[in-house]
PDB file of N, CA and C in Angstrom:
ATOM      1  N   UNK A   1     -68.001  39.176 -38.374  1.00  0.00           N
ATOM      2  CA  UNK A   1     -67.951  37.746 -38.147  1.00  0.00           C
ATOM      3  C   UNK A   1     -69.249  37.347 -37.439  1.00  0.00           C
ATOM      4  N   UNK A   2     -69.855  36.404 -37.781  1.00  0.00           N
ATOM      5  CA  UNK A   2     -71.080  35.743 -37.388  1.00  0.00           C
ATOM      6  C   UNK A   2     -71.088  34.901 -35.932  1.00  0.00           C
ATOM      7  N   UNK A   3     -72.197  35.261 -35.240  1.00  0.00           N
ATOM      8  CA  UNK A   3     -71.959  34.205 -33.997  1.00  0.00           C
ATOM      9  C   UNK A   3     -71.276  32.743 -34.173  1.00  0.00           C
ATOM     10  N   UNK A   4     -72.107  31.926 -35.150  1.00  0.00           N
ATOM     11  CA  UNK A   4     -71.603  30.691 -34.736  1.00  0.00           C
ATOM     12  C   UNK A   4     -70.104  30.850 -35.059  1.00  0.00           C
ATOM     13  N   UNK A   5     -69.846  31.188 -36.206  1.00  0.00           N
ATOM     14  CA  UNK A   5     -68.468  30.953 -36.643  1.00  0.00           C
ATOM     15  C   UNK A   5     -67.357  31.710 -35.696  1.00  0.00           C
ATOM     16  N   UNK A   6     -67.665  32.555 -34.754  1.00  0.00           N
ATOM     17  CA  UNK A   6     -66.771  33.150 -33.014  1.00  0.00           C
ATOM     18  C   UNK A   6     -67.107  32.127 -32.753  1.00  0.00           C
ATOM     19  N   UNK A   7     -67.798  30.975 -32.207  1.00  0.00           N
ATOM     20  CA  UNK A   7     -68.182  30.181 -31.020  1.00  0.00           C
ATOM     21  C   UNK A   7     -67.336  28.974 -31.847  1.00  0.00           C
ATOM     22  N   UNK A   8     -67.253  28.323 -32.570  1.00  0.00           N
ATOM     23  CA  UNK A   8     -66.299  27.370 -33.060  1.00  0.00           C
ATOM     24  C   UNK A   8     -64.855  27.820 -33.149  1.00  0.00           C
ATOM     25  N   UNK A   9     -64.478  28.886 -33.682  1.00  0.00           N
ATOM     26  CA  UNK A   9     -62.979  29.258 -33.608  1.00  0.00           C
ATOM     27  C   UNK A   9     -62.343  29.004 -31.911  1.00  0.00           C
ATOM     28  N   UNK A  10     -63.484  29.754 -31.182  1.00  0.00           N
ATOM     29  CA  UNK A  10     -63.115  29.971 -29.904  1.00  0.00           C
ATOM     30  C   UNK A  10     -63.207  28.652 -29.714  1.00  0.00           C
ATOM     31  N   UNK A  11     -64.295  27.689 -29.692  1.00  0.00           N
ATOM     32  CA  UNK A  11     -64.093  26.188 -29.097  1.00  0.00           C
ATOM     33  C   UNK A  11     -62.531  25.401 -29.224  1.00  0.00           C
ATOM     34  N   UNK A  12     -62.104  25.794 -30.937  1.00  0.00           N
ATOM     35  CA  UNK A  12     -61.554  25.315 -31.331  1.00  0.00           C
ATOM     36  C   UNK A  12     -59.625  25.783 -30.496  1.00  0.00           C
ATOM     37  N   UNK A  13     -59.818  27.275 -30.543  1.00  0.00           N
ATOM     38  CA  UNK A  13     -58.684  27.807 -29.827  1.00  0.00           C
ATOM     39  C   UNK A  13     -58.489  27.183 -28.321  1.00  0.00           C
ATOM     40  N   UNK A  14     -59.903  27.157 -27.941  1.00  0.00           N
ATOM     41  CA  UNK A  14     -58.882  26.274 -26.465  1.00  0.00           C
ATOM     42  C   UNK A  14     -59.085  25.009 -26.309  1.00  0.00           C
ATOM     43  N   UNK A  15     -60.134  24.214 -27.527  1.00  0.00           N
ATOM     44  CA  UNK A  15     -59.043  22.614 -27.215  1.00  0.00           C
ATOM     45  C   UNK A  15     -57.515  22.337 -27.398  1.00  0.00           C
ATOM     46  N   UNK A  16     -57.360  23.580 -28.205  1.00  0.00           N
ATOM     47  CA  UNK A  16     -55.963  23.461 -28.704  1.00  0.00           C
ATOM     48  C   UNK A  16     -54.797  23.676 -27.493  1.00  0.00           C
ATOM     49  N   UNK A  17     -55.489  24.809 -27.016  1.00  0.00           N
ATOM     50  CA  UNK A  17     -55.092  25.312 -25.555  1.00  0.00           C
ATOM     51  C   UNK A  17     -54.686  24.033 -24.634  1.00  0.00           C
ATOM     52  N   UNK A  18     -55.421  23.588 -24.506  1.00  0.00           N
ATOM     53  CA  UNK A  18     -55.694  22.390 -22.818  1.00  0.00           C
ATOM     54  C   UNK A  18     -55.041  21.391 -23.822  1.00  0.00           C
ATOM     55  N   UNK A  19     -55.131  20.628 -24.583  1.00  0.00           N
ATOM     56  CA  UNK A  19     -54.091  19.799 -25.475  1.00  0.00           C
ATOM     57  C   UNK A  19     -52.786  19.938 -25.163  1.00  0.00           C
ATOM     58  N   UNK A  20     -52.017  20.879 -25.262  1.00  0.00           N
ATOM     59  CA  UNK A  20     -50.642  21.421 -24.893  1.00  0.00           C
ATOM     60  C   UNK A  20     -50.264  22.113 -23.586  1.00  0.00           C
ATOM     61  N   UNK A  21     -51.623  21.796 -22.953  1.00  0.00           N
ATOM     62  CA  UNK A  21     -51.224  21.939 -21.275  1.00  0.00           C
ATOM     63  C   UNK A  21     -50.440  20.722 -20.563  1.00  0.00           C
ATOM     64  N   UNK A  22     -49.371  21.485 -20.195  1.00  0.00           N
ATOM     65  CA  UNK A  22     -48.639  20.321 -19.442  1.00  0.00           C
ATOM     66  C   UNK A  22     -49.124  19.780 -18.482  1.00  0.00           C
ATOM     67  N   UNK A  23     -50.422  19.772 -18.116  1.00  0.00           N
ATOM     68  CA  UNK A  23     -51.140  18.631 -17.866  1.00  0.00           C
ATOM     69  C   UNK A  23     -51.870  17.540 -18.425  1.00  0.00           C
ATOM     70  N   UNK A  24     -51.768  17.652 -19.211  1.00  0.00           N
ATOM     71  CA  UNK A  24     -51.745  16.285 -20.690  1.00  0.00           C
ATOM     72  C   UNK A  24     -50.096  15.898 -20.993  1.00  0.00           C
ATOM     73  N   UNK A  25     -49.267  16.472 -20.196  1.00  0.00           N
ATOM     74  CA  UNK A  25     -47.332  16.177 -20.793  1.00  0.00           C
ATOM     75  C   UNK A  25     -48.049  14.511 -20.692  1.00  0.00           C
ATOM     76  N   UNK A  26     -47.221  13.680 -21.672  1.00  0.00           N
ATOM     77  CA  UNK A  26     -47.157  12.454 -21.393  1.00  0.00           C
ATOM     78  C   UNK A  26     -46.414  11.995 -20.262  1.00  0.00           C
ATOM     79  N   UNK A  27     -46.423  11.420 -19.619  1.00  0.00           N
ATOM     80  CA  UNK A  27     -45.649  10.920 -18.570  1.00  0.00           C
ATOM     81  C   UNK A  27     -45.048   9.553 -18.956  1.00  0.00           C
ATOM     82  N   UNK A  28     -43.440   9.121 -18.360  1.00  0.00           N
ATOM     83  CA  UNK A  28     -42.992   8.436 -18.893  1.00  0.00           C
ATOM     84  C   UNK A  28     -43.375   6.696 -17.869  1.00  0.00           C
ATOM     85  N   UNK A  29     -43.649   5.875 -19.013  1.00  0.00           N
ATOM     86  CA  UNK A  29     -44.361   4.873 -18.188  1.00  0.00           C
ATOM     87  C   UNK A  29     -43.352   3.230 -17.414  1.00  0.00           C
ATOM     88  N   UNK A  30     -42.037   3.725 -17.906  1.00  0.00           N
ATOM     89  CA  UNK A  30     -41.068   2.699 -17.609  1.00  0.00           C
ATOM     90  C   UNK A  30     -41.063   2.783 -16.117  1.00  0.00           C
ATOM     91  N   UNK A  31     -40.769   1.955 -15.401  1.00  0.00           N
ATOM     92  CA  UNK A  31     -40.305   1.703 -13.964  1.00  0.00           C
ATOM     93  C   UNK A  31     -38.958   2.588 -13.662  1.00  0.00           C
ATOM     94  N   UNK A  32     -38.357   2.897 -14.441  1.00  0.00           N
ATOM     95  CA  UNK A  32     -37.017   3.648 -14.426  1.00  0.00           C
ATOM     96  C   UNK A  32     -36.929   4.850 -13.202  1.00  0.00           C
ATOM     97  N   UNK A  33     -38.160   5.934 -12.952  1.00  0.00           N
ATOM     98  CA  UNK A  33     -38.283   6.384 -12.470  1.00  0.00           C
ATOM     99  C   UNK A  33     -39.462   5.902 -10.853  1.00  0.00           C
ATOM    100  N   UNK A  34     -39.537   4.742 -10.718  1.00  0.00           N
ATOM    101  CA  UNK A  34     -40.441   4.073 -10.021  1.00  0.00           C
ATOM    102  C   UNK A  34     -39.223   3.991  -8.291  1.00  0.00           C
ATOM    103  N   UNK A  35     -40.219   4.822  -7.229  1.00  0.00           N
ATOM    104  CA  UNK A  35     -39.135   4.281  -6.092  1.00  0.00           C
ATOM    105  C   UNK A  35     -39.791   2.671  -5.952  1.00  0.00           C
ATOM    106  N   UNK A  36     -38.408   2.898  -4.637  1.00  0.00           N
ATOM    107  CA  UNK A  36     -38.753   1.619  -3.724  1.00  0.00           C
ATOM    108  C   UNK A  36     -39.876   1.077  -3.125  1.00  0.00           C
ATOM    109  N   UNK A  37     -40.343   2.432  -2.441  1.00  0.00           N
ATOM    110  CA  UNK A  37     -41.526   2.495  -1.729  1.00  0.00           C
ATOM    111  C   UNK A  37     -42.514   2.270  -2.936  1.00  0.00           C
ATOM    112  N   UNK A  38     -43.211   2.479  -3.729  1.00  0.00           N
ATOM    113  CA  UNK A  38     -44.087   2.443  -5.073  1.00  0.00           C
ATOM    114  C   UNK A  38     -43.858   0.773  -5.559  1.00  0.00           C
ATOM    115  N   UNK A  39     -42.879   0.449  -5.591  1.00  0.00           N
ATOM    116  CA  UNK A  39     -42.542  -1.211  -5.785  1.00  0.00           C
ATOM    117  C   UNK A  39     -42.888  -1.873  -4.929  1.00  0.00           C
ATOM    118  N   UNK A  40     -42.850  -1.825  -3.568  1.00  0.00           N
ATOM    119  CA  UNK A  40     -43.366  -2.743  -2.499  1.00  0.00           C
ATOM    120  C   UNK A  40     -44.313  -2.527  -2.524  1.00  0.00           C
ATOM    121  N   UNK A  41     -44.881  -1.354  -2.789  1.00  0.00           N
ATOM    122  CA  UNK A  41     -46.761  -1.057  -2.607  1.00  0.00           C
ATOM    123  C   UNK A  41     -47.152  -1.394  -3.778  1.00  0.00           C
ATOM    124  N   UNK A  42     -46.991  -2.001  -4.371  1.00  0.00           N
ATOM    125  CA  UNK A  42     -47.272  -2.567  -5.762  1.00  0.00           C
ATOM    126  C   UNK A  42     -48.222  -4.336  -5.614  1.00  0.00           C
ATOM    127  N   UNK A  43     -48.865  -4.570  -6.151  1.00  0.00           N
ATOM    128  CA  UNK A  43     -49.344  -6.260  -6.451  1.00  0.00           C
ATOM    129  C   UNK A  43     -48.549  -6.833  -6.604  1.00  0.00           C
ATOM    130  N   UNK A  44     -48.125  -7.564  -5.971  1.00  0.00           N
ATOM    131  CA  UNK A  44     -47.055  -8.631  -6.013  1.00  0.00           C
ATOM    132  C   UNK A  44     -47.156  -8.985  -7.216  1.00  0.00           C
ATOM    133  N   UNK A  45     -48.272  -9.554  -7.785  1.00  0.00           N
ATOM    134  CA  UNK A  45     -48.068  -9.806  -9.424  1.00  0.00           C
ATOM    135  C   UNK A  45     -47.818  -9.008 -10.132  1.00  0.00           C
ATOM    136  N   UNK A  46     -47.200  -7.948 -10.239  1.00  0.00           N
ATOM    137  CA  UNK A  46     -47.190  -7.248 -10.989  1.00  0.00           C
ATOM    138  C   UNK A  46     -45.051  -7.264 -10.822  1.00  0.00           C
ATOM    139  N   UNK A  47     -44.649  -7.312  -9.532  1.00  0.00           N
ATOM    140  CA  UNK A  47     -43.486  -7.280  -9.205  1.00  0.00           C
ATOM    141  C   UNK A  47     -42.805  -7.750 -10.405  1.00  0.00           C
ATOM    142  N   UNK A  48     -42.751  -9.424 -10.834  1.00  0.00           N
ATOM    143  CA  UNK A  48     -41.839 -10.361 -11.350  1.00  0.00           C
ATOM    144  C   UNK A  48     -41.870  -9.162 -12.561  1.00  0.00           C
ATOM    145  N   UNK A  49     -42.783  -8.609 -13.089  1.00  0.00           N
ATOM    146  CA  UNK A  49     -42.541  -7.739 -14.912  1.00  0.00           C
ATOM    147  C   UNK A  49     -41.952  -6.493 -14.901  1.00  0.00           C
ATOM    148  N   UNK A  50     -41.793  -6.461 -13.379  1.00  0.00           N
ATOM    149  CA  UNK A  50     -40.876  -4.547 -13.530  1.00  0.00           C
ATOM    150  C   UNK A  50     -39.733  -5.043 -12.718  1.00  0.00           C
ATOM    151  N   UNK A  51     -39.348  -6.455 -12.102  1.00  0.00           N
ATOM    152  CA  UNK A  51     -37.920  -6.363 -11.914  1.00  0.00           C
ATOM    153  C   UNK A  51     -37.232  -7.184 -13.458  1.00  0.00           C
ATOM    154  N   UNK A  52     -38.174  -7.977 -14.286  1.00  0.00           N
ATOM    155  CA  UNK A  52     -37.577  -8.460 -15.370  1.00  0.00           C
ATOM    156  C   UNK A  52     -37.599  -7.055 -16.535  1.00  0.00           C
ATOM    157  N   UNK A  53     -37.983  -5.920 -16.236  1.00  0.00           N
ATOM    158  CA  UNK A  53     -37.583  -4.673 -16.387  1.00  0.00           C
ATOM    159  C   UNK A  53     -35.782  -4.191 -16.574  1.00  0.00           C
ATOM    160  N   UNK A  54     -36.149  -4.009 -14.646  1.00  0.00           N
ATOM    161  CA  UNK A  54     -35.158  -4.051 -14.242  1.00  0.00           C
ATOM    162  C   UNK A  54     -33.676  -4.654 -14.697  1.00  0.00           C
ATOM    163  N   UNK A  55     -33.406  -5.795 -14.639  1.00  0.00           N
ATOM    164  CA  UNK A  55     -32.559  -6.563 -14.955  1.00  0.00           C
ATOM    165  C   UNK A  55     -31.842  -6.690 -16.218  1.00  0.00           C
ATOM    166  N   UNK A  56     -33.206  -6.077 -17.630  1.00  0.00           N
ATOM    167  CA  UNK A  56     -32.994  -6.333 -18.527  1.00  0.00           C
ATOM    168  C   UNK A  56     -32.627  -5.195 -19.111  1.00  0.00           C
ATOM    169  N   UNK A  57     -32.908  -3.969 -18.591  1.00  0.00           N
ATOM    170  CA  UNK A  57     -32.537  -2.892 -19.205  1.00  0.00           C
ATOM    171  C   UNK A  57     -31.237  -2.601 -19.496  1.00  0.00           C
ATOM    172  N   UNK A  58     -30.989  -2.045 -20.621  1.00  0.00           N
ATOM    173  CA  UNK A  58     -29.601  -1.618 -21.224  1.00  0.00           C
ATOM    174  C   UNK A  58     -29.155  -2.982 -21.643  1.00  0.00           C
ATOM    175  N   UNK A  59     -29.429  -4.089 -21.395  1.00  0.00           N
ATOM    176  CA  UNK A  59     -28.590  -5.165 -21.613  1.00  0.00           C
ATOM    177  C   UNK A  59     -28.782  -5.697 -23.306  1.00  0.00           C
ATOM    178  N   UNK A  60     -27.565  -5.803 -24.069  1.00  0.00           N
ATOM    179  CA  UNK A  60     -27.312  -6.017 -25.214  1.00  0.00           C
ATOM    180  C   UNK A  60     -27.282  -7.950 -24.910  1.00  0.00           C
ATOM    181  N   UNK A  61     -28.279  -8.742 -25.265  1.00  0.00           N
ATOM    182  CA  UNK A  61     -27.957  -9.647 -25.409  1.00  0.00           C
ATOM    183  C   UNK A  61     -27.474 -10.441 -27.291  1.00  0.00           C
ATOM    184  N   UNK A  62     -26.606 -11.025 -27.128  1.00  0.00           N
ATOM    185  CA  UNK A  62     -25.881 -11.578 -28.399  1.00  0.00           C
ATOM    186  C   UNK A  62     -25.521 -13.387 -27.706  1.00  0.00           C
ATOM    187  N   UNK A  63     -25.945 -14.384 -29.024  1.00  0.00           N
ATOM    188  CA  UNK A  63     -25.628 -15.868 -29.311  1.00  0.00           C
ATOM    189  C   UNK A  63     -26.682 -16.513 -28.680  1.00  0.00           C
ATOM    190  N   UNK A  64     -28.031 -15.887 -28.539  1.00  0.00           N
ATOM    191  CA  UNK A  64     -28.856 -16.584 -28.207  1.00  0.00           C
ATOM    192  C   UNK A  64     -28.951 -16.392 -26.094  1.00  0.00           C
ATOM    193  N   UNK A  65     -27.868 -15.313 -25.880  1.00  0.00           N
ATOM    194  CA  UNK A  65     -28.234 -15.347 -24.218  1.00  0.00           C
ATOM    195  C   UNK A  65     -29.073 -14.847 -23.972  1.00  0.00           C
ATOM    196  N   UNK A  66     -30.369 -14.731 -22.271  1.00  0.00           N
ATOM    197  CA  UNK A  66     -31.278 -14.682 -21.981  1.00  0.00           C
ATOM    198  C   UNK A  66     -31.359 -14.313 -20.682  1.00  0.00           C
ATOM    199  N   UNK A  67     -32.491 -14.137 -20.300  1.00  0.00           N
ATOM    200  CA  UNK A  67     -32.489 -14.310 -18.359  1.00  0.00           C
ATOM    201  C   UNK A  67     -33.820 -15.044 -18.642  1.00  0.00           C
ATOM    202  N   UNK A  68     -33.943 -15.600 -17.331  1.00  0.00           N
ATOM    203  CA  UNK A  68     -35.219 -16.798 -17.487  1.00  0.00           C
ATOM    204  C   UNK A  68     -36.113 -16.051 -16.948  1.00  0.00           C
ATOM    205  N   UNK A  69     -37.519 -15.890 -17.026  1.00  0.00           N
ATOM    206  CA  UNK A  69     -38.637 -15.410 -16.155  1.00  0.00           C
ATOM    207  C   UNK A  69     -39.051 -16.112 -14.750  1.00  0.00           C
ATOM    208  N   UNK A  70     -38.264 -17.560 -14.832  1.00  0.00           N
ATOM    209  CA  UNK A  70     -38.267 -17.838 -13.192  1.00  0.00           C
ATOM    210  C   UNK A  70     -36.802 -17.578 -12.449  1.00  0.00           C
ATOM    211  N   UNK A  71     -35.694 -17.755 -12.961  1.00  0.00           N
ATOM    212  CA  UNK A  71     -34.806 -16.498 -12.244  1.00  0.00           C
ATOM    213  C   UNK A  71     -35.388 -15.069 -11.695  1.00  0.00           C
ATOM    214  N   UNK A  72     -35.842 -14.356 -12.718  1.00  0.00           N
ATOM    215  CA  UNK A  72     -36.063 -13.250 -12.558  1.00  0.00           C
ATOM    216  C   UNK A  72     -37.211 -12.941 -10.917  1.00  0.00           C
ATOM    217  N   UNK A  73     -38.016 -13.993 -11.016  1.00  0.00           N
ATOM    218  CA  UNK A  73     -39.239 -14.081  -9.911  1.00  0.00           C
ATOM    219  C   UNK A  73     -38.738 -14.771  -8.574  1.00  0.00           C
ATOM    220  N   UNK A  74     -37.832 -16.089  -8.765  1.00  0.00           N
ATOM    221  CA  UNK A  74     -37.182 -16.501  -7.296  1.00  0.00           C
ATOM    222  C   UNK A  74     -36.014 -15.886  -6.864  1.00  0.00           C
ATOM    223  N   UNK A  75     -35.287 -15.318  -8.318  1.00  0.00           N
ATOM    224  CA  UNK A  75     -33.859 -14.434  -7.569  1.00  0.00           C
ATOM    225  C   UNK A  75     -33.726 -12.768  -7.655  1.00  0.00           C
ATOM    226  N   UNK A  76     -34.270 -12.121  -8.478  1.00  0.00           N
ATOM    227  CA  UNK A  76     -34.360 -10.375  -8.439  1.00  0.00           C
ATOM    228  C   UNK A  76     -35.467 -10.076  -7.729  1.00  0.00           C
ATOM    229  N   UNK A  77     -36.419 -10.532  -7.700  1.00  0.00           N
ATOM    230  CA  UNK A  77     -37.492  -9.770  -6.868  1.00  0.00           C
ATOM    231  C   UNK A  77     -37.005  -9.869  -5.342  1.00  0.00           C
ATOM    232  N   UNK A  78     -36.790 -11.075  -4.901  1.00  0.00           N
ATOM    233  CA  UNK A  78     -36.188 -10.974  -3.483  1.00  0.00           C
ATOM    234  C   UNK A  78     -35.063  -9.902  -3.132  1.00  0.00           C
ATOM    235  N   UNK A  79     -34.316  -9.817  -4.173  1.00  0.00           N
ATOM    236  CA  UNK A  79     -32.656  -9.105  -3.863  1.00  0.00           C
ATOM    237  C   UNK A  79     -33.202  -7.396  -3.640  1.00  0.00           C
ATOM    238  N   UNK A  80     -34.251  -7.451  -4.879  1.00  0.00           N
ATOM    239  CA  UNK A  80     -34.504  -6.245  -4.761  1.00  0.00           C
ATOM    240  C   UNK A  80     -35.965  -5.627  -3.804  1.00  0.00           C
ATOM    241  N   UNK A  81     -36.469  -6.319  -3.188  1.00  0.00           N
ATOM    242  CA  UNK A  81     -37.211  -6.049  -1.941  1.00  0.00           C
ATOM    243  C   UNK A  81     -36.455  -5.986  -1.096  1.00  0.00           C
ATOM    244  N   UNK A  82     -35.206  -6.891  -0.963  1.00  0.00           N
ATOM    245  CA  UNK A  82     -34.313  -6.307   0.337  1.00  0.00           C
ATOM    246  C   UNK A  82     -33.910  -5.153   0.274  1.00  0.00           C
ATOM    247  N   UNK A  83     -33.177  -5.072  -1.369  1.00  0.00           N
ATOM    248  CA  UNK A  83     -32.742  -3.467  -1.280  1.00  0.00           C
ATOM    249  C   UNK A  83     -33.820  -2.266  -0.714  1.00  0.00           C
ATOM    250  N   UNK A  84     -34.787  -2.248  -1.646  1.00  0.00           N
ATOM    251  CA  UNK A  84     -35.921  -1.677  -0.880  1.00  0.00           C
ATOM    252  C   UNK A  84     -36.151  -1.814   0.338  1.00  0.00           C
ATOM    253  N   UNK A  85     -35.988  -2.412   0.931  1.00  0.00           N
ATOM    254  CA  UNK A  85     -36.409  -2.426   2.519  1.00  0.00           C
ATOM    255  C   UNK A  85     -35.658  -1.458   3.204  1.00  0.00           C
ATOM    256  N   UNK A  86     -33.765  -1.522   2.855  1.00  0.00           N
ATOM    257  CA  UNK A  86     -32.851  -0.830   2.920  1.00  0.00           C
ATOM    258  C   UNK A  86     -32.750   0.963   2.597  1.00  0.00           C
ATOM    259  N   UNK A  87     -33.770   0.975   1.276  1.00  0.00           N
ATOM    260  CA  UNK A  87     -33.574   2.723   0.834  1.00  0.00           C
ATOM    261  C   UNK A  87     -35.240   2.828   0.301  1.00  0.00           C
ATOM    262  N   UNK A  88     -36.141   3.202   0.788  1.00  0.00           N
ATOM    263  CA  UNK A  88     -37.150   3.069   0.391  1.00  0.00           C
ATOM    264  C   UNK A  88     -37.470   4.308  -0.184  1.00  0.00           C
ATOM    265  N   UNK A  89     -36.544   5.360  -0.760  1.00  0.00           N
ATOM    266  CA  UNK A  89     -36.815   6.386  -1.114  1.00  0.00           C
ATOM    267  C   UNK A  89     -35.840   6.017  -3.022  1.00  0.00           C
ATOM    268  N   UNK A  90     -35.116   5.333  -3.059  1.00  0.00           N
ATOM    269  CA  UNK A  90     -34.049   4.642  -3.692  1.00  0.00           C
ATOM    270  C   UNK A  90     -34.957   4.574  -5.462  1.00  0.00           C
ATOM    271  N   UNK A  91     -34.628   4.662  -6.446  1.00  0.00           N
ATOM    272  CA  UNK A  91     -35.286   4.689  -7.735  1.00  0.00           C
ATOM    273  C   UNK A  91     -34.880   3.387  -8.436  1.00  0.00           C
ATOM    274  N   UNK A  92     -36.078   2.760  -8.994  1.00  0.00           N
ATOM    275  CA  UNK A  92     -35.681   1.451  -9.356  1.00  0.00           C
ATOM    276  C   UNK A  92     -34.345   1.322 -10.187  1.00  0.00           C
ATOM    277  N   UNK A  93     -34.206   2.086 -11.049  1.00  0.00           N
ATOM    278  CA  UNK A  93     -33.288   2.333 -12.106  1.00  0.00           C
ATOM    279  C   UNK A  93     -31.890   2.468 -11.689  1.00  0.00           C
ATOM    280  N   UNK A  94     -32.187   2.728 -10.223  1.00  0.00           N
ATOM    281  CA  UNK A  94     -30.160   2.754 -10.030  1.00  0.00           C
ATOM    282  C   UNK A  94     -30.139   1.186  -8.838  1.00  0.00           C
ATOM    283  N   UNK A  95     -31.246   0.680  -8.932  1.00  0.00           N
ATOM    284  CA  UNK A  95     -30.837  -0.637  -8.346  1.00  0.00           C
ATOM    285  C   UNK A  95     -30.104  -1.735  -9.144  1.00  0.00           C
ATOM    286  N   UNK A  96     -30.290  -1.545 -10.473  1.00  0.00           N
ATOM    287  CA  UNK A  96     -30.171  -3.237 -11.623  1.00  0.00           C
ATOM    288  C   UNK A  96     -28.546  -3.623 -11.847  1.00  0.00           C
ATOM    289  N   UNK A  97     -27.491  -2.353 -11.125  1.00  0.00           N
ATOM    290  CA  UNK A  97     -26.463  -2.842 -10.858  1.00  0.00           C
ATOM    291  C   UNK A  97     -26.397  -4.017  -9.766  1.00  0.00           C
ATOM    292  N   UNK A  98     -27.154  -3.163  -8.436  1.00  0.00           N
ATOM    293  CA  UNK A  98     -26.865  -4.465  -7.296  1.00  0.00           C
ATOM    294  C   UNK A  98     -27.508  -5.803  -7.598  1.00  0.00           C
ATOM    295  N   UNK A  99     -28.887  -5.655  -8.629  1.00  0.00           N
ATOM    296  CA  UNK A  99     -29.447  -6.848  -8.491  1.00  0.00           C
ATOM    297  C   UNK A  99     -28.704  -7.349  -9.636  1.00  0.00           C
ATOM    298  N   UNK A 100     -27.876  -7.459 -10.525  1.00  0.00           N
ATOM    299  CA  UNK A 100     -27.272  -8.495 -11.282  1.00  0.00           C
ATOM    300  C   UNK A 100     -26.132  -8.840 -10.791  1.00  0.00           C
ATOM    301  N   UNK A 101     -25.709  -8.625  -9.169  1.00  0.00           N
ATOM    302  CA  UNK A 101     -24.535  -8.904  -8.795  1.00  0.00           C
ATOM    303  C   UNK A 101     -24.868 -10.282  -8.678  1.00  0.00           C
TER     304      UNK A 101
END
């Protein structure tokens, strides 16, 4: 076997390598796994789109029902900064029971 053609196989064997290193795993990008603490330390602008996340997940809407995007910003973001304040270790994903109470 000829130099170049070892030096490309081999290039080729460990991009393949580091590609399927679980340090390339995709990571999952939903808030689902997002704490409390990570939400308050967050841009406030950014808050109102991961509690209308929140709120909306799992929810089967049918006949045209909705949640409004200013509900979501004057009434879940507050409910759920309190919660947070409360469990700051707490995962967004098991809050969207308390906040649709």
């Amino acid at each position: 076997m000829n130099l170049p053609k070892a030096l490309v196989l081999t290039v080729a064997a460990t991009t393949f390598c580091l590609m399927t290193s679980p340090a390339f795993a995709v990571e999952e990008t939903t808030p689902q796994n997002m704490t409390c603490q990570e939400f308050m330390d967050m841009n406030p602008k950014s808050m109102t789109p991961v509690a209308f996340w929140v709120v909306n997940r799992n929810t089967d809407f049918s006949g045209g029902d909705y949640v409004d995007w200013h509900e979501v910003e004057t009434v879940s973001v507050p409910k759920m900064l309190q919660q947070c304040h409360k469990n700051p270790t707490t995962k967004l994903g098991d809050l969207s029971a308390v906040i649709k109470k």
